[in-house]
PDB file of N, CA and C in Angstrom:
ATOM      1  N   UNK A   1      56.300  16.825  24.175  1.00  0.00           N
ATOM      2  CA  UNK A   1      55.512  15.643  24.353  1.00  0.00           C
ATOM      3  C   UNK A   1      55.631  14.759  23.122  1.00  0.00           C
ATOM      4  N   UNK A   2      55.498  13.490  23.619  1.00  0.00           N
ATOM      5  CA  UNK A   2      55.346  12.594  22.242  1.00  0.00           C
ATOM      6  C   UNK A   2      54.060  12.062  22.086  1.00  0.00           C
ATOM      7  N   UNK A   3      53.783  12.210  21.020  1.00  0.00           N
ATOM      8  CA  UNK A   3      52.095  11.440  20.437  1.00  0.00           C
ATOM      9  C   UNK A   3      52.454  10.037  20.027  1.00  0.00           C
ATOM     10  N   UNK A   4      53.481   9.941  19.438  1.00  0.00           N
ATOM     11  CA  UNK A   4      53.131   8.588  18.545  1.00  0.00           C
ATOM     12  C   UNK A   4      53.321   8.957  17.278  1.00  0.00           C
ATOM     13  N   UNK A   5      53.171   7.441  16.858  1.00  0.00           N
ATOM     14  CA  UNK A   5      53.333   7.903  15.151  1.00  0.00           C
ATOM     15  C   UNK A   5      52.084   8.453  14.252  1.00  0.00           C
ATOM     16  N   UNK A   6      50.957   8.013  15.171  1.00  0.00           N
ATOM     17  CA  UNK A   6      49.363   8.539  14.533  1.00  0.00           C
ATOM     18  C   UNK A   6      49.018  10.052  15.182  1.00  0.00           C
ATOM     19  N   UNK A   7      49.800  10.391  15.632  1.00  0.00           N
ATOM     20  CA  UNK A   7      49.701  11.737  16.580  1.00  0.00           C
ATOM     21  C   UNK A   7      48.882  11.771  17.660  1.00  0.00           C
ATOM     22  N   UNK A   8      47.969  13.141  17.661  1.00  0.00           N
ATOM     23  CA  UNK A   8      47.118  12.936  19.310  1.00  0.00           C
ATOM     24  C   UNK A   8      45.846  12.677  19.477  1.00  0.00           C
ATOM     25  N   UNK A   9      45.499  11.959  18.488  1.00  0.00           N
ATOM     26  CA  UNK A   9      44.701  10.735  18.206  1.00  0.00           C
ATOM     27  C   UNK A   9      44.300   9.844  18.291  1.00  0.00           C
ATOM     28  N   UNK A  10      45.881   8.555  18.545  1.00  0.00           N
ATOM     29  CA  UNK A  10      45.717   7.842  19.145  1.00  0.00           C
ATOM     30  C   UNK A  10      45.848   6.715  17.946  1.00  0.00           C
ATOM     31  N   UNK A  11      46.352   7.515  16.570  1.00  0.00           N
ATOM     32  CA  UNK A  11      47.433   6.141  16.246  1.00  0.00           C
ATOM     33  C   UNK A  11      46.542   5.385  15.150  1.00  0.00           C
ATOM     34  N   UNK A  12      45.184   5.865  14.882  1.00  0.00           N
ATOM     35  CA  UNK A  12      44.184   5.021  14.100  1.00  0.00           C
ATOM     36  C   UNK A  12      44.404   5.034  12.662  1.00  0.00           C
ATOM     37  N   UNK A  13      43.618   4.453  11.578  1.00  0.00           N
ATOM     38  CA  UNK A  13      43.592   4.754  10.243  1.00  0.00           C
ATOM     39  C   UNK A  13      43.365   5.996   9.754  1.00  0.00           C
ATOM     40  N   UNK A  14      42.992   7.091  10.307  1.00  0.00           N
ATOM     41  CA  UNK A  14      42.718   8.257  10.180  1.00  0.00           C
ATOM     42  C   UNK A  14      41.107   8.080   8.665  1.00  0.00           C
ATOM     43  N   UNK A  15      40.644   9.464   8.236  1.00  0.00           N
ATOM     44  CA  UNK A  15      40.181   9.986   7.559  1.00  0.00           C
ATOM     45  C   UNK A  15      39.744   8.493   6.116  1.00  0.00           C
ATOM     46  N   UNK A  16      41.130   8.609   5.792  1.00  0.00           N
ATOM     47  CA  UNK A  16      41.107   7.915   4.701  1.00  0.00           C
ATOM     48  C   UNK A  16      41.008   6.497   4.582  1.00  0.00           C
ATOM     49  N   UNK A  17      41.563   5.841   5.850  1.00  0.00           N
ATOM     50  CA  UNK A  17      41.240   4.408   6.216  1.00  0.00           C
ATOM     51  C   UNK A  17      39.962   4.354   6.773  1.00  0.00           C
ATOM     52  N   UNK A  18      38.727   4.861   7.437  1.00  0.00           N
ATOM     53  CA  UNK A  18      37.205   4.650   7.463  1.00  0.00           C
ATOM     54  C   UNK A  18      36.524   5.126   5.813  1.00  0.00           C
ATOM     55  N   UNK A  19      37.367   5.900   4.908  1.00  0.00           N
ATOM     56  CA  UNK A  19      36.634   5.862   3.383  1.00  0.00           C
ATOM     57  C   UNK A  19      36.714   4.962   2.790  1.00  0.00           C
ATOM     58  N   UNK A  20      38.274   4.301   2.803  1.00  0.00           N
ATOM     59  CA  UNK A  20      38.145   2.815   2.278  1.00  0.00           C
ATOM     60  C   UNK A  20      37.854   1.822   2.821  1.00  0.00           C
ATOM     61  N   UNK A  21      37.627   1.701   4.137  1.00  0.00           N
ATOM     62  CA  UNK A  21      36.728   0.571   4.868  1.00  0.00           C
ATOM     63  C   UNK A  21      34.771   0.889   4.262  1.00  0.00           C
ATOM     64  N   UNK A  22      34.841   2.020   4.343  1.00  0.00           N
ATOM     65  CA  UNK A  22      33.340   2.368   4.288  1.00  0.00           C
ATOM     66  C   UNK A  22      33.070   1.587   2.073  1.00  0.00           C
ATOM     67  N   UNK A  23      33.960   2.141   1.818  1.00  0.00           N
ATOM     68  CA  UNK A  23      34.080   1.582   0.277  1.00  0.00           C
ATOM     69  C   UNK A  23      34.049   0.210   0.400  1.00  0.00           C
ATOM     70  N   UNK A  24      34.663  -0.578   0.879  1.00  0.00           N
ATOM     71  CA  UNK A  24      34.816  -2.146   1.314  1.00  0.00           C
ATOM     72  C   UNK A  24      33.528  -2.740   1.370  1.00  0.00           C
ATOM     73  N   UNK A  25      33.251  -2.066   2.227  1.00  0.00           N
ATOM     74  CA  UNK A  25      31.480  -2.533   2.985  1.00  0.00           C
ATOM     75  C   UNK A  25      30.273  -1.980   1.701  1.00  0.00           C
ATOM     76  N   UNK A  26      30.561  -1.386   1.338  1.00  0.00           N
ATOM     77  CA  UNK A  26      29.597  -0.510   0.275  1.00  0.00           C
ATOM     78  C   UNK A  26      29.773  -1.946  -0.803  1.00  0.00           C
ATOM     79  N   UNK A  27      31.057  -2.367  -1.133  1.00  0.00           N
ATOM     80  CA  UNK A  27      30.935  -3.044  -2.395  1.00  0.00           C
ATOM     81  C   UNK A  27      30.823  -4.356  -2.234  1.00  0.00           C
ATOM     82  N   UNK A  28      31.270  -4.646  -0.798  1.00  0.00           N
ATOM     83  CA  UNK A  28      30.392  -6.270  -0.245  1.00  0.00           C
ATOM     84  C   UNK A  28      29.126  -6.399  -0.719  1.00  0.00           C
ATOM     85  N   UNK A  29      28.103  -5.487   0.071  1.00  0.00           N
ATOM     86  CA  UNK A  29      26.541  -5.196  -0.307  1.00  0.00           C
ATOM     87  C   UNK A  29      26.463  -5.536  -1.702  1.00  0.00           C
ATOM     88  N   UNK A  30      26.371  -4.385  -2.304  1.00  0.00           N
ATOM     89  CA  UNK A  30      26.538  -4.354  -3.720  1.00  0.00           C
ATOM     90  C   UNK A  30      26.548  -5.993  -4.572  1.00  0.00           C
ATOM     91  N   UNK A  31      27.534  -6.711  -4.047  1.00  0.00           N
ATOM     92  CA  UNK A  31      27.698  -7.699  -4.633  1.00  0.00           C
ATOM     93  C   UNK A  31      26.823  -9.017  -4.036  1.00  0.00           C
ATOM     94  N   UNK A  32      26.735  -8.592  -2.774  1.00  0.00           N
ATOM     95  CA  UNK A  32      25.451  -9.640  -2.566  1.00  0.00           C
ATOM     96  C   UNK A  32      24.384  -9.688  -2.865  1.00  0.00           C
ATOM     97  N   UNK A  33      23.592  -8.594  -3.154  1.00  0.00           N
ATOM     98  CA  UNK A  33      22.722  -8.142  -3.956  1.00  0.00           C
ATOM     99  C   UNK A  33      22.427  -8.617  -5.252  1.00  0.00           C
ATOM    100  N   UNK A  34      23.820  -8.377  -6.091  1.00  0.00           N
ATOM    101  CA  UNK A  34      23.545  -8.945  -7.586  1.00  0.00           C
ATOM    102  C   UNK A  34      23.605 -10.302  -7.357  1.00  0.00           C
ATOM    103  N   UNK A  35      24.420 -11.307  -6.716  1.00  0.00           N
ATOM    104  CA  UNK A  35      24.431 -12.353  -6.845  1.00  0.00           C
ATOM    105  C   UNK A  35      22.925 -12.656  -5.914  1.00  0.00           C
ATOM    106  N   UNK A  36      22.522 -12.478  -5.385  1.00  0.00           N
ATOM    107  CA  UNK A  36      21.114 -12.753  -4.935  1.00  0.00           C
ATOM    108  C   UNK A  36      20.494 -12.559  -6.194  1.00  0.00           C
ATOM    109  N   UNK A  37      20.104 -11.626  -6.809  1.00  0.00           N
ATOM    110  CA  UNK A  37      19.471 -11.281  -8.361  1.00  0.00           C
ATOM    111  C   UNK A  37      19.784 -12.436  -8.877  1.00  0.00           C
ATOM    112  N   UNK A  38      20.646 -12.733  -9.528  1.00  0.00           N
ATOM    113  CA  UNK A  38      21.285 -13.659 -10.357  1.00  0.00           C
ATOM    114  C   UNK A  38      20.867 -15.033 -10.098  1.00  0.00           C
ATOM    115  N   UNK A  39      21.225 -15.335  -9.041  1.00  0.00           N
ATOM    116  CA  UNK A  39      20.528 -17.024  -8.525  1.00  0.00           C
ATOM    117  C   UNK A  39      18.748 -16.741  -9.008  1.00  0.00           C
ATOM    118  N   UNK A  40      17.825 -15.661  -8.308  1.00  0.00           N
ATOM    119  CA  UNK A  40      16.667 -15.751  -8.053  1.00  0.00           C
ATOM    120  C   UNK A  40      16.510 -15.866  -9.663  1.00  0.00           C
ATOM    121  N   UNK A  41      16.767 -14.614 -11.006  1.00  0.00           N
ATOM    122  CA  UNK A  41      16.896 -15.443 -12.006  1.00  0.00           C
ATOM    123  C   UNK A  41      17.204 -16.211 -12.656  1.00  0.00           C
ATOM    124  N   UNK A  42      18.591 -17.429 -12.311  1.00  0.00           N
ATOM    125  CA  UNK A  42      18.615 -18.423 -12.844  1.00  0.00           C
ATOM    126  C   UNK A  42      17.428 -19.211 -12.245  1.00  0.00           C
ATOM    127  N   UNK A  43      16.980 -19.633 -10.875  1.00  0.00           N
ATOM    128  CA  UNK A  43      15.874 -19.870 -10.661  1.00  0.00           C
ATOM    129  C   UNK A  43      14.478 -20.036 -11.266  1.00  0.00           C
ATOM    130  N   UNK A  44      14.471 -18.732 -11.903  1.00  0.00           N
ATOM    131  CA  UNK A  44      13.181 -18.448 -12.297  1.00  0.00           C
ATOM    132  C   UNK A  44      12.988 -18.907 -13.667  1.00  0.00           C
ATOM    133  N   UNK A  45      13.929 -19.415 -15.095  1.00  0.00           N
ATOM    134  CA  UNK A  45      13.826 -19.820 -15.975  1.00  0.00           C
ATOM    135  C   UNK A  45      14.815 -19.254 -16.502  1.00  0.00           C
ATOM    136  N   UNK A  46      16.126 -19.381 -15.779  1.00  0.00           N
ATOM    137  CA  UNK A  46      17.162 -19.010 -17.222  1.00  0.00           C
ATOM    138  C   UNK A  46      17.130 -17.431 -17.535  1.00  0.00           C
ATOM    139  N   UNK A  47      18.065 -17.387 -17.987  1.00  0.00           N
ATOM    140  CA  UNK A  47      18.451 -15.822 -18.853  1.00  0.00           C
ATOM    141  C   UNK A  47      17.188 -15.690 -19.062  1.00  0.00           C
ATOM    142  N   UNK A  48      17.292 -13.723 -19.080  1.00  0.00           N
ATOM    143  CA  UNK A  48      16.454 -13.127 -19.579  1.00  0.00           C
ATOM    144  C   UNK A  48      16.896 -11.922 -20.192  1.00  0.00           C
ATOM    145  N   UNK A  49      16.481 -11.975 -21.831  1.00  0.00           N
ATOM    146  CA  UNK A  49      17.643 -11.432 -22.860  1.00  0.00           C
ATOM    147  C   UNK A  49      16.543 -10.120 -23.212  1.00  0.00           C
ATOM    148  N   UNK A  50      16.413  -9.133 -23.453  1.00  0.00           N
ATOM    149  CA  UNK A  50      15.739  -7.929 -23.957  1.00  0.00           C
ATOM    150  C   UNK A  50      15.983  -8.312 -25.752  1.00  0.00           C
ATOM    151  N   UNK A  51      15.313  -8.479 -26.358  1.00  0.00           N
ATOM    152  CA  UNK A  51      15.195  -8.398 -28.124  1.00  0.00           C
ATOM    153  C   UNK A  51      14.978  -7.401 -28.705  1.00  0.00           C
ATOM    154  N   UNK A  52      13.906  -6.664 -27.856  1.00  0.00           N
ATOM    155  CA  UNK A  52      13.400  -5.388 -28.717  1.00  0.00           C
ATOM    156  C   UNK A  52      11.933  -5.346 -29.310  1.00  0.00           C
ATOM    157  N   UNK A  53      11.526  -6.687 -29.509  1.00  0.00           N
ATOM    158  CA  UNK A  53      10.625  -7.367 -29.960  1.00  0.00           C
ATOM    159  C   UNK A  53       9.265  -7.500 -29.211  1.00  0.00           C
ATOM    160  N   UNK A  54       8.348  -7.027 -29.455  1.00  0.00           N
ATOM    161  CA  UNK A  54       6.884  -7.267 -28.613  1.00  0.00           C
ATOM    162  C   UNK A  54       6.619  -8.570 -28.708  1.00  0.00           C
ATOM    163  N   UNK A  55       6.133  -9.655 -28.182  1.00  0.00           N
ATOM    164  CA  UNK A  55       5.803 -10.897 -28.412  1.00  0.00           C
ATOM    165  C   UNK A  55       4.063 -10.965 -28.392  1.00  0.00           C
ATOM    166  N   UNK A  56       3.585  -9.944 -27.746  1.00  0.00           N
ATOM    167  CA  UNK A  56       2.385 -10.280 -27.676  1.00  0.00           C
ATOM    168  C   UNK A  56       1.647 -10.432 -26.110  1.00  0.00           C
ATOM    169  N   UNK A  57       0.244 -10.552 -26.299  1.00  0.00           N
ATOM    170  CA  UNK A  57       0.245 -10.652 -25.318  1.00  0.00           C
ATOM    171  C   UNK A  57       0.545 -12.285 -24.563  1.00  0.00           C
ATOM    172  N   UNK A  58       0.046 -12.464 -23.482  1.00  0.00           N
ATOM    173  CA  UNK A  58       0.597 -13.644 -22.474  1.00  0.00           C
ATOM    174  C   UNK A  58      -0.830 -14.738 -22.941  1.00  0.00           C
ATOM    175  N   UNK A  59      -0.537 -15.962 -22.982  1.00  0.00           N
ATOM    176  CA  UNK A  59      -1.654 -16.809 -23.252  1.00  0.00           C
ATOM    177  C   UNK A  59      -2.531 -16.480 -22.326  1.00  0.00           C
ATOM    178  N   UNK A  60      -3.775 -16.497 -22.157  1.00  0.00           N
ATOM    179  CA  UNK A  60      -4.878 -16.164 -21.690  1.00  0.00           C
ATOM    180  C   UNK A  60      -5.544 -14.787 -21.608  1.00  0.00           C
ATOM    181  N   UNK A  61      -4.394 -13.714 -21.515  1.00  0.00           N
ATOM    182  CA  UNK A  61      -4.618 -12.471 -21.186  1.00  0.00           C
ATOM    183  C   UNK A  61      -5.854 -11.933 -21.948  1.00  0.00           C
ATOM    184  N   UNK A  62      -6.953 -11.238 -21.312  1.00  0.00           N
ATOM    185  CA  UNK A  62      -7.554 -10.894 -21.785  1.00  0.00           C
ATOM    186  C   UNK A  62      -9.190 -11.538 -22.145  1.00  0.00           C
ATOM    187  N   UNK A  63      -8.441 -12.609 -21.747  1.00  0.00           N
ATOM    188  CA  UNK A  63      -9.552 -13.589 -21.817  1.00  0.00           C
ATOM    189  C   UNK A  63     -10.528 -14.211 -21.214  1.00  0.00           C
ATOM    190  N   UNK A  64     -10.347 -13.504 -20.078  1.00  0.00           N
ATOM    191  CA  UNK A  64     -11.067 -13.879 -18.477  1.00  0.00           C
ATOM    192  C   UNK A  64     -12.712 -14.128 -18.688  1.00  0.00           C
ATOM    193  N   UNK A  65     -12.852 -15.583 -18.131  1.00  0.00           N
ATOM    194  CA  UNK A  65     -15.038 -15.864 -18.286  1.00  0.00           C
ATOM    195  C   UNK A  65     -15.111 -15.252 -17.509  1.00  0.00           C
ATOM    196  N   UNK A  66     -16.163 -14.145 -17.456  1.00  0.00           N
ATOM    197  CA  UNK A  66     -17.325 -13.961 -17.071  1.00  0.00           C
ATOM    198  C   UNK A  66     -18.630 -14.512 -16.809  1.00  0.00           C
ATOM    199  N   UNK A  67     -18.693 -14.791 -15.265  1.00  0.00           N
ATOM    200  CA  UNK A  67     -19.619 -15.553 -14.932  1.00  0.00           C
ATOM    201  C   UNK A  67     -21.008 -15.657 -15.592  1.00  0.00           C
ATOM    202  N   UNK A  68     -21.776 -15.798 -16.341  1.00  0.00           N
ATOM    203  CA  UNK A  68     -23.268 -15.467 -16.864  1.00  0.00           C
ATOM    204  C   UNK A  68     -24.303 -15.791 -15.642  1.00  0.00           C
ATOM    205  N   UNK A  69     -25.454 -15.251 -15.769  1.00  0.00           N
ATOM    206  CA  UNK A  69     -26.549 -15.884 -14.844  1.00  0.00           C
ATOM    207  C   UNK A  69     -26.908 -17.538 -15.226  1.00  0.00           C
ATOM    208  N   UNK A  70     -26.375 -17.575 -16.544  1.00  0.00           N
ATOM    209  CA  UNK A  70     -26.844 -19.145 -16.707  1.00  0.00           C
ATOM    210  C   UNK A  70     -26.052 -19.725 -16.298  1.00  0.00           C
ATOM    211  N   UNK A  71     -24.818 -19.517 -16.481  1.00  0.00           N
ATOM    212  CA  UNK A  71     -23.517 -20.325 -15.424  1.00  0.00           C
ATOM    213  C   UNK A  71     -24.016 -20.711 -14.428  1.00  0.00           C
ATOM    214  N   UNK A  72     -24.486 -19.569 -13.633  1.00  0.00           N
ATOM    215  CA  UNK A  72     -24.643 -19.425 -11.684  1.00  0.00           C
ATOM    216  C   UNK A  72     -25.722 -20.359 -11.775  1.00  0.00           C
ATOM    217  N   UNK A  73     -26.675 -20.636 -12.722  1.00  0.00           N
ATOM    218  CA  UNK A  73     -27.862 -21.171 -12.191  1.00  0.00           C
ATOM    219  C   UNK A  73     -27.778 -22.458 -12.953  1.00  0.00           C
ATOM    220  N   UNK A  74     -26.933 -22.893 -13.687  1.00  0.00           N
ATOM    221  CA  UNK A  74     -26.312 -24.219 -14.059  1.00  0.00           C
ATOM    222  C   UNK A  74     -25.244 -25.453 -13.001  1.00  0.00           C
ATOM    223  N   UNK A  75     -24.418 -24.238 -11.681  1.00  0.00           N
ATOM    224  CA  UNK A  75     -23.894 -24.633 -11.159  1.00  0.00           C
ATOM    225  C   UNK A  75     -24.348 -24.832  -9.807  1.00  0.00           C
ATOM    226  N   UNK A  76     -25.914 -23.952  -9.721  1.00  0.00           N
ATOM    227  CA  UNK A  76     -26.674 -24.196  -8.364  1.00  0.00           C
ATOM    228  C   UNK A  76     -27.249 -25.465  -8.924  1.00  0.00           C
ATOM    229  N   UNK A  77     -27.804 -25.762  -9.989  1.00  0.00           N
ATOM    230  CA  UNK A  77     -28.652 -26.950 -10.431  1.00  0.00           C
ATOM    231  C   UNK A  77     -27.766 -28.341 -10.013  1.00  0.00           C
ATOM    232  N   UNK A  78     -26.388 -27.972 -10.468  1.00  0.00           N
ATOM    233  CA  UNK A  78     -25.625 -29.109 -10.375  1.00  0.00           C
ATOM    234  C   UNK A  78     -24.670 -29.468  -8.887  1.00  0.00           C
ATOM    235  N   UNK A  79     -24.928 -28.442  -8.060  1.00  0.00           N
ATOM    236  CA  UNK A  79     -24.778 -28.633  -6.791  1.00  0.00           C
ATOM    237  C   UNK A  79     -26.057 -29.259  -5.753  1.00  0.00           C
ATOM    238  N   UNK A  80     -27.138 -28.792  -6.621  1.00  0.00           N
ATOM    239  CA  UNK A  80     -28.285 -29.482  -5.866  1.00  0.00           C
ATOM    240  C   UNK A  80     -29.154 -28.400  -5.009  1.00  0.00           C
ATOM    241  N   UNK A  81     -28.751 -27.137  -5.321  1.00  0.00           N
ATOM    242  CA  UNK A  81     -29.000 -26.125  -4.365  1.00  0.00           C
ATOM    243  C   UNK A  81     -30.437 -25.848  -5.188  1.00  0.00           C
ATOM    244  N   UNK A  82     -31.043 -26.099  -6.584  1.00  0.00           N
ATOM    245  CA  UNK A  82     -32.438 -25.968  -6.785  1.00  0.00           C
ATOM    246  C   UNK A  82     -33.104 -27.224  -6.824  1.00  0.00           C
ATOM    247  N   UNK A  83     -33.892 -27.449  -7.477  1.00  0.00           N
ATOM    248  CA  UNK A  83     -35.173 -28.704  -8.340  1.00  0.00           C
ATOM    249  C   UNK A  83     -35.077 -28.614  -9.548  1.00  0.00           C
ATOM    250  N   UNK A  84     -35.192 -29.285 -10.398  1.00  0.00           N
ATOM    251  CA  UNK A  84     -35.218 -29.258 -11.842  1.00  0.00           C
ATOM    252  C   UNK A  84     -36.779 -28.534 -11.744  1.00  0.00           C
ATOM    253  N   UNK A  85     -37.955 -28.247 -11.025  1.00  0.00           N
ATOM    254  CA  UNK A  85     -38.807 -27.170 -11.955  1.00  0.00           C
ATOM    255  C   UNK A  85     -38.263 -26.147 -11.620  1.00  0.00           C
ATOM    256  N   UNK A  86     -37.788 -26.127 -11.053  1.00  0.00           N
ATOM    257  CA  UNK A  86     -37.202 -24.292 -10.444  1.00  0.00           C
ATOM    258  C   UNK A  86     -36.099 -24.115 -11.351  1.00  0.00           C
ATOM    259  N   UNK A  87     -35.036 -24.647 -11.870  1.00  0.00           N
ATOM    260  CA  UNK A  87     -34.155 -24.767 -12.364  1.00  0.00           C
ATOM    261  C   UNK A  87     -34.833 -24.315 -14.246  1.00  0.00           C
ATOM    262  N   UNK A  88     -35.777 -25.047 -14.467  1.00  0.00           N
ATOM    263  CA  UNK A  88     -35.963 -24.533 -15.524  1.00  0.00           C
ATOM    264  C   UNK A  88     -37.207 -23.570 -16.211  1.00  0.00           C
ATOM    265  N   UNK A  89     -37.854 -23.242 -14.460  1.00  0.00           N
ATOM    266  CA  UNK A  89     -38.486 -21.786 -14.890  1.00  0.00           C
ATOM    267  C   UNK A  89     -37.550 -20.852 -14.568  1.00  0.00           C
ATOM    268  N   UNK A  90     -36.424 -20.570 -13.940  1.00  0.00           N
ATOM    269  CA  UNK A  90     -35.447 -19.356 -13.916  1.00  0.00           C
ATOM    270  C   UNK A  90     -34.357 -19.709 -15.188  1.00  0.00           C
ATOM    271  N   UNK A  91     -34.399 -20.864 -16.069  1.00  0.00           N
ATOM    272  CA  UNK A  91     -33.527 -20.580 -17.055  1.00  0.00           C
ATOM    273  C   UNK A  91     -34.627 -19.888 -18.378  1.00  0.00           C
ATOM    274  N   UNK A  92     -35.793 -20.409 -17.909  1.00  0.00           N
ATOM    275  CA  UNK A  92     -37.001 -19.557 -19.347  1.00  0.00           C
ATOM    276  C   UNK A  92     -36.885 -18.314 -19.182  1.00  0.00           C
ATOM    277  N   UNK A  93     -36.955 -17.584 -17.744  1.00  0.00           N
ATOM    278  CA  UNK A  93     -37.680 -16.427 -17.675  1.00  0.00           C
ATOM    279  C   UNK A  93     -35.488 -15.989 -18.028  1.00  0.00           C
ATOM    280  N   UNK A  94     -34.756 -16.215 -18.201  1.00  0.00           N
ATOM    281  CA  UNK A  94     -33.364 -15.700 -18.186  1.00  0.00           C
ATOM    282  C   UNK A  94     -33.193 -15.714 -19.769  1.00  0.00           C
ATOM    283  N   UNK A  95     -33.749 -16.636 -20.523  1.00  0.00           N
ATOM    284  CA  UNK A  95     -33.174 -16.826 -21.792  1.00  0.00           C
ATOM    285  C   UNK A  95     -34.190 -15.768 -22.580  1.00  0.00           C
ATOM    286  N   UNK A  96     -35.368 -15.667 -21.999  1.00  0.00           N
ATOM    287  CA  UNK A  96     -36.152 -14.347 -22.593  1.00  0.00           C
ATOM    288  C   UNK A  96     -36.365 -13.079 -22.692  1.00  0.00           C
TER     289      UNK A  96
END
C-alpha cells in the first residue's frame, strides 16, 4: 500500500509542526500583552523608573478630616436644617 509522503496519517505537520504553531500563538499573546502594558503606561504618565529611593509618603496621605460634631452642626446651621437658638445651645452644651 501507499500512504503518501506524511504516511497513514494523512500527510499533516505531524508532532512538531502543532509545537511550533502552538509556540507561534503562545508568543503572539505574550506580545500583545506587553504592548497593551506599555501604551496603558505611556498613558498613564510616562516611564516608570524604580530608584531605590523611598520618596515618602503621597501628598495628603494620612491626613484625612475627621468630621467633628461641630462640623456636623456648623453644616446643619448652614444648610438651614436648625435656628440660630438651637444652633447655639447644641454648640454650648458640645464645647463643654
Amino acid at each position: 500500500m501507499m500512504y503518501g509522503w506524511g504516511g497513514e496519517f494523512g500527510g499533516g505537520p505531524g508532532i512538531i509542526g502543532g509545537i511550533l504553531m502552538m509556540v507561534f500563538w503562545v508568543a503572539i499573546i505574550v506580545g500583545v500583552v506587553m504592548l497593551i502594558a506599555w501604551l496603558t503606561r505611556q498613558g498613564a504618565g510616562g516611564h516608570t523608573h524604580y530608584t531605590g529611593q523611598v520618596q515618602g509618603p503621597h501628598p495628603g496621605a494620612g491626613t484625612e478630616h475627621r468630621e467633628t460634631a461641630i462640623d456636623i452642626l456648623n453644616a446643619r446651621y448652614a444648610r438651614g436644617g436648625i435656628d440660630k437658638a438651637e444652633y447655639e445651645e447644641k454648640k454650648k452644651d458640645l464645647s463643654t
